[in-house]
N, C-alpha and C. Protein backbone atom coordinates (compact mmCIF):
# COMPACT_ATOMS: atom_id res chain seq x y z
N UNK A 1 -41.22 -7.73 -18.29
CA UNK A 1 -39.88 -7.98 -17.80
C UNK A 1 -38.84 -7.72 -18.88
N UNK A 2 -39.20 -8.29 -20.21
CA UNK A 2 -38.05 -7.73 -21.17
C UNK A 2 -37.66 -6.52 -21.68
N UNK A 3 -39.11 -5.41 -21.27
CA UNK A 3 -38.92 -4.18 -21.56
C UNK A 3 -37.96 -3.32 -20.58
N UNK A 4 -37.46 -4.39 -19.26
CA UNK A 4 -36.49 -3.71 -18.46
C UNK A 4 -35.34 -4.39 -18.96
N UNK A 5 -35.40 -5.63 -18.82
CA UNK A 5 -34.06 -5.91 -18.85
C UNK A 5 -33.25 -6.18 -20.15
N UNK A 6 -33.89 -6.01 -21.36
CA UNK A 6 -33.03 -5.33 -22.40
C UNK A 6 -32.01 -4.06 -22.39
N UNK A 7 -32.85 -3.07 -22.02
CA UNK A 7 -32.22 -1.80 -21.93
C UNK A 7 -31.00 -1.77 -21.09
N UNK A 8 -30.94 -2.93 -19.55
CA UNK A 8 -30.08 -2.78 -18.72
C UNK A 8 -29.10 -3.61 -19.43
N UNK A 9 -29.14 -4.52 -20.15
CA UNK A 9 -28.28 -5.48 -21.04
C UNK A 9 -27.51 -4.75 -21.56
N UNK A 10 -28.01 -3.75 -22.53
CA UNK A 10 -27.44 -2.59 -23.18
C UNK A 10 -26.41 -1.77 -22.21
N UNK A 11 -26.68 -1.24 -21.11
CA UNK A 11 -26.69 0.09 -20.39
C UNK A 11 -25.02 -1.10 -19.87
N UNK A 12 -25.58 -2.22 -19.71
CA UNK A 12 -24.41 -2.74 -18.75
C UNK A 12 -23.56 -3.12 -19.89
N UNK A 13 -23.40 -3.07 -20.83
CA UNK A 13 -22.75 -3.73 -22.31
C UNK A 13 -22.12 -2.49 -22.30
N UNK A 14 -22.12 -0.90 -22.63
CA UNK A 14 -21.93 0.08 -22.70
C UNK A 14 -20.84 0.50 -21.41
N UNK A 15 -21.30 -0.12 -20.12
CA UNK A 15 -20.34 0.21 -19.11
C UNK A 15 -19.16 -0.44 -19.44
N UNK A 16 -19.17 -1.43 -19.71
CA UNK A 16 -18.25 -2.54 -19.55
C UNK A 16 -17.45 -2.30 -20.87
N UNK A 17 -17.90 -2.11 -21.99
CA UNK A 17 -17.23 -1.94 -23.46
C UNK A 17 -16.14 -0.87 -22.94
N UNK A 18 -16.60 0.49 -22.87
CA UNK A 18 -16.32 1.69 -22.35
C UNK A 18 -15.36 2.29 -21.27
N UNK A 19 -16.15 1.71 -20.05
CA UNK A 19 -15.79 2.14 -18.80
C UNK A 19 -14.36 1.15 -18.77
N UNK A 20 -14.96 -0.19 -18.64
CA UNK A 20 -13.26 -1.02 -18.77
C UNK A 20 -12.75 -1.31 -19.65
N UNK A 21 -12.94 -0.98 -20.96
CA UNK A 21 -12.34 -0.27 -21.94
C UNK A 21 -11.36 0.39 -21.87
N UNK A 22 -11.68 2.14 -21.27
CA UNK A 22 -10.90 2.67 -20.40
C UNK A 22 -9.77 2.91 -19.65
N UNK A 23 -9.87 1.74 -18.84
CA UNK A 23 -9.12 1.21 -17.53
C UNK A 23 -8.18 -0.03 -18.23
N UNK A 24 -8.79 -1.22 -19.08
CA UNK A 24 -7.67 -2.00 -19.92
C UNK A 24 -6.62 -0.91 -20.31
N UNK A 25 -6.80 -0.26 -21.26
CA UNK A 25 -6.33 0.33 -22.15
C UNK A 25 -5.39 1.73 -21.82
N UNK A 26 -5.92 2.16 -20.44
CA UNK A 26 -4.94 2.79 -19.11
C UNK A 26 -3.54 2.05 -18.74
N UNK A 27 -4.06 0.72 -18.00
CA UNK A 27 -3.20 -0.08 -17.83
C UNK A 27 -2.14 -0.88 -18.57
N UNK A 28 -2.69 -1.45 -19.55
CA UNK A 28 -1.60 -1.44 -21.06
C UNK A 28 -0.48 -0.21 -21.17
N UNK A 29 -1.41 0.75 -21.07
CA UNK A 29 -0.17 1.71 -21.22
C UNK A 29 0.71 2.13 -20.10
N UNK A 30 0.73 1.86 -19.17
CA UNK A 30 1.27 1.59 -18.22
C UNK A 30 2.72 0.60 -18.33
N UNK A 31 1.45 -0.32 -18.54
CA UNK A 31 2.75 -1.70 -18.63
C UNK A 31 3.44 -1.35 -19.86
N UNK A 32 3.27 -0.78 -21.32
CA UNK A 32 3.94 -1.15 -22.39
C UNK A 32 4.98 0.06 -22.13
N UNK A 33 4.60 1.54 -21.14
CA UNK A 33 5.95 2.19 -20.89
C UNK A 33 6.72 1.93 -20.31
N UNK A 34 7.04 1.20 -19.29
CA UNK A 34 7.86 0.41 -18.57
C UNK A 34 8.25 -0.78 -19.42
N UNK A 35 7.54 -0.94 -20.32
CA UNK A 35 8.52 -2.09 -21.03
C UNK A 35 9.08 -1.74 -22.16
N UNK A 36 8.91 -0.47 -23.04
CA UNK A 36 9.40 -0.01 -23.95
C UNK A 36 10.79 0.79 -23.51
N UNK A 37 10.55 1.33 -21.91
CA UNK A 37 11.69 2.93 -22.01
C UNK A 37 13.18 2.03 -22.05
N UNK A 38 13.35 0.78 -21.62
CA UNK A 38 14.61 0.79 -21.63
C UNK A 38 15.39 0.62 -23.06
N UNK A 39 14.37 0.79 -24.25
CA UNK A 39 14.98 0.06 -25.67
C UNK A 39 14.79 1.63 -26.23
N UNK A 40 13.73 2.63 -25.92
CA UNK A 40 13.46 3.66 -26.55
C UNK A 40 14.09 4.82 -25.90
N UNK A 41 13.78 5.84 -26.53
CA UNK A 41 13.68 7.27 -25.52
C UNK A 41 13.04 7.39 -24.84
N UNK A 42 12.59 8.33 -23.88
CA UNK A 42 11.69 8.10 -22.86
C UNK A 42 9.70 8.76 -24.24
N UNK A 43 9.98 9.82 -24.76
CA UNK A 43 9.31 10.06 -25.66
C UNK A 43 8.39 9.39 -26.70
N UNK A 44 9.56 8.56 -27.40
CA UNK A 44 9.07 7.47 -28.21
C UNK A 44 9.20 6.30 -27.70
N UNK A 45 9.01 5.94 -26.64
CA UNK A 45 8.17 4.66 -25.50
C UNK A 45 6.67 5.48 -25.19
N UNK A 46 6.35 6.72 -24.73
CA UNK A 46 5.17 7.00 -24.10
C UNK A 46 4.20 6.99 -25.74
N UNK A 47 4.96 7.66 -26.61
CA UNK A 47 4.26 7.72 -28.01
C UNK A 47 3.77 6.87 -28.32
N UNK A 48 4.75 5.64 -28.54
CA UNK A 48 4.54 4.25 -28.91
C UNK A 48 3.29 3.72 -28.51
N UNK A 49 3.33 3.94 -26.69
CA UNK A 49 2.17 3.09 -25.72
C UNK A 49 0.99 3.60 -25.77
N UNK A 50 1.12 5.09 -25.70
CA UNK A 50 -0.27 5.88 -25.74
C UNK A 50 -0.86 5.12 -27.06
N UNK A 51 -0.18 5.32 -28.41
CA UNK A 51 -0.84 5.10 -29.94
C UNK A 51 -1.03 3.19 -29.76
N UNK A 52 -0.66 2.40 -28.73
CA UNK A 52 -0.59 1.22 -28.64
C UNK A 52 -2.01 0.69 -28.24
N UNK A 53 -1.81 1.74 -27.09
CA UNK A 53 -3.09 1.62 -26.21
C UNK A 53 -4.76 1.97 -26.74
N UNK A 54 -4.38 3.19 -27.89
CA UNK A 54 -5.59 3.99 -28.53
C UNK A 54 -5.94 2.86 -29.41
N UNK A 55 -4.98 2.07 -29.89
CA UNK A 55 -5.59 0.87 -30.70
C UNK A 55 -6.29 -0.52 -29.90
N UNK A 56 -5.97 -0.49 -28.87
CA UNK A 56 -6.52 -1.52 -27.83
C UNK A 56 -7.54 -1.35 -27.88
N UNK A 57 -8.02 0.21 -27.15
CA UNK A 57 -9.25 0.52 -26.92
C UNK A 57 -10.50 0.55 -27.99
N UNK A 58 -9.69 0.80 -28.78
CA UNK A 58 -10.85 0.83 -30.38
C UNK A 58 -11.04 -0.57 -30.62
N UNK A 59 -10.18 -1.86 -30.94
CA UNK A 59 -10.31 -3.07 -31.01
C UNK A 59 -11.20 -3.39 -29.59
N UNK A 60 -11.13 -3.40 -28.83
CA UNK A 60 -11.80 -3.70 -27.28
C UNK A 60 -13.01 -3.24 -27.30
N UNK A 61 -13.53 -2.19 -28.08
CA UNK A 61 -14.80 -1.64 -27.66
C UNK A 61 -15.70 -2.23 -29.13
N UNK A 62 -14.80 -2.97 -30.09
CA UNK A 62 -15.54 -3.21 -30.99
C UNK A 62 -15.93 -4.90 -30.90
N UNK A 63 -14.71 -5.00 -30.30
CA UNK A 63 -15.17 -6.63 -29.59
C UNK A 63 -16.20 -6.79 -28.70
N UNK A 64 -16.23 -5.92 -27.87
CA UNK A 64 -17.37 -5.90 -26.38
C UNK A 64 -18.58 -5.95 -27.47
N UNK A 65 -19.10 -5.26 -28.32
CA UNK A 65 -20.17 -4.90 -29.14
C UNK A 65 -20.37 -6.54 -29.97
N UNK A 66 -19.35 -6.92 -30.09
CA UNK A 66 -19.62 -8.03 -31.01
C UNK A 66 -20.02 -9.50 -30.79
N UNK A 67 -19.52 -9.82 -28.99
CA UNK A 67 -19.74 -10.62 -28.10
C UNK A 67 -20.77 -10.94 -28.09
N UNK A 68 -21.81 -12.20 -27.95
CA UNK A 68 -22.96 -12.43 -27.79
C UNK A 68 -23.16 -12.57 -26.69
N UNK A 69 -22.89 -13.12 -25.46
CA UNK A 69 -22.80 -13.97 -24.22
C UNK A 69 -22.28 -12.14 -23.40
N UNK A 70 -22.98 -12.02 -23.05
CA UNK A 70 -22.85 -10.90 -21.72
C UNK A 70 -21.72 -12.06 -20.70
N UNK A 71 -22.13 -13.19 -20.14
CA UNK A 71 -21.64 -13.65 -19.15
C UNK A 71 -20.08 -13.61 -19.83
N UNK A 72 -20.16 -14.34 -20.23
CA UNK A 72 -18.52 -14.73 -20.57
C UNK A 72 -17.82 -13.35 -21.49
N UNK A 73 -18.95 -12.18 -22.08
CA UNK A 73 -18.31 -11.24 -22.30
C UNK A 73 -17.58 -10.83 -20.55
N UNK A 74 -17.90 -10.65 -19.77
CA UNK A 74 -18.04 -10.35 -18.33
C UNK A 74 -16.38 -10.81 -17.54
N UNK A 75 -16.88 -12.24 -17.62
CA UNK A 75 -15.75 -12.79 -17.29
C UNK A 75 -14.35 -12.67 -17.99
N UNK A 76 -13.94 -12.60 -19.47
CA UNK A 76 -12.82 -11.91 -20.19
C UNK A 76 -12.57 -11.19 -19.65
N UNK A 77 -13.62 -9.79 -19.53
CA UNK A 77 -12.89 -8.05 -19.45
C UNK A 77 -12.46 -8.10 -17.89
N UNK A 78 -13.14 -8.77 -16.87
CA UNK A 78 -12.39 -8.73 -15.92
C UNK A 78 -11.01 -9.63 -15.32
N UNK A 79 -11.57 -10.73 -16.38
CA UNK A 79 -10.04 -11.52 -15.94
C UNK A 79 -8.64 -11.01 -16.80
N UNK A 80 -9.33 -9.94 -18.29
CA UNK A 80 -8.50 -9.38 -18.82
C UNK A 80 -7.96 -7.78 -17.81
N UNK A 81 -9.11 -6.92 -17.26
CA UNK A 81 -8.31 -6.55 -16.57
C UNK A 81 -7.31 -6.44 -15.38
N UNK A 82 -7.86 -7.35 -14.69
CA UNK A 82 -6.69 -8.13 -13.61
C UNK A 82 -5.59 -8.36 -13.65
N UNK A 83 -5.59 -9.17 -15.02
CA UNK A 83 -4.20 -9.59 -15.61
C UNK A 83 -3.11 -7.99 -15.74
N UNK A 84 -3.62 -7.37 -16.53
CA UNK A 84 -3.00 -5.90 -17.10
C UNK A 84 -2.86 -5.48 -15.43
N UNK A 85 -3.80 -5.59 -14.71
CA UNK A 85 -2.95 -4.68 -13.50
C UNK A 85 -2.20 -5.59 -12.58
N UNK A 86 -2.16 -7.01 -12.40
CA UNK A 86 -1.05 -7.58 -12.12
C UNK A 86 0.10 -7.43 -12.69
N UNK A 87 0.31 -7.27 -13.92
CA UNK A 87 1.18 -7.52 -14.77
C UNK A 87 2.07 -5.79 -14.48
N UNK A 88 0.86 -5.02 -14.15
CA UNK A 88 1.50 -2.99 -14.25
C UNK A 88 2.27 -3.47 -12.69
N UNK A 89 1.84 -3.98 -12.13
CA UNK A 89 2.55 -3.61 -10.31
C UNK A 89 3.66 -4.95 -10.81
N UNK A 90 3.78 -5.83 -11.45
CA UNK A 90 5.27 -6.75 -11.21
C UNK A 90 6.03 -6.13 -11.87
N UNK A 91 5.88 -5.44 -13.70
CA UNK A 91 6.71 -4.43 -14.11
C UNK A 91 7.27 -3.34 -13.48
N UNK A 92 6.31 -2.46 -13.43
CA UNK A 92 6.34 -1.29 -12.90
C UNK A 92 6.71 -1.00 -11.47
């Protein structure tokens, strides 16, 4: 049994680091251009968010890796991404 469900531990650690990784770090940028353009140019707001966001994702995928607890890793990334896309549709 552990010779399966290690690997899927992994495989599902990798989705989740990654895949909603991804999608956080999409959505951030979302929300931080709509909250930057009215102080910036439209340019250096997308600059800002994109290079905002590329740092999310690198911090986010090094956290997912560092997490011990799959479960409650689990529960964060989705209550973290929820939040980011509630937060993109009341801004935005």
């Amino acid at each position: 049994m552990h010779r399966i469900q290690y690997p899927l531990s992994v495989l599902y650690r990798f989705i989740l680091a990654f895949g909603f990784g991804y999608l956080c770090s999409y959505l951030l940028s979302l929300l931080l251009t709509d909250l930057f353009y009215p102080y910036f140019a439209k340019a250096e707001s997308i600059y800002l968010a994109a290079f905002s966001a590329l740092v999310f994702y690198i911090i986010f995928v090094i956290f997912s890796f560092c997490a011990q607890s799959l479960k409650k890793l689990s529960i964060m990334i989705i209550s973290l991404s929820s939040m980011l896309f509630l937060l993109s549709k009341l801004v935005g």
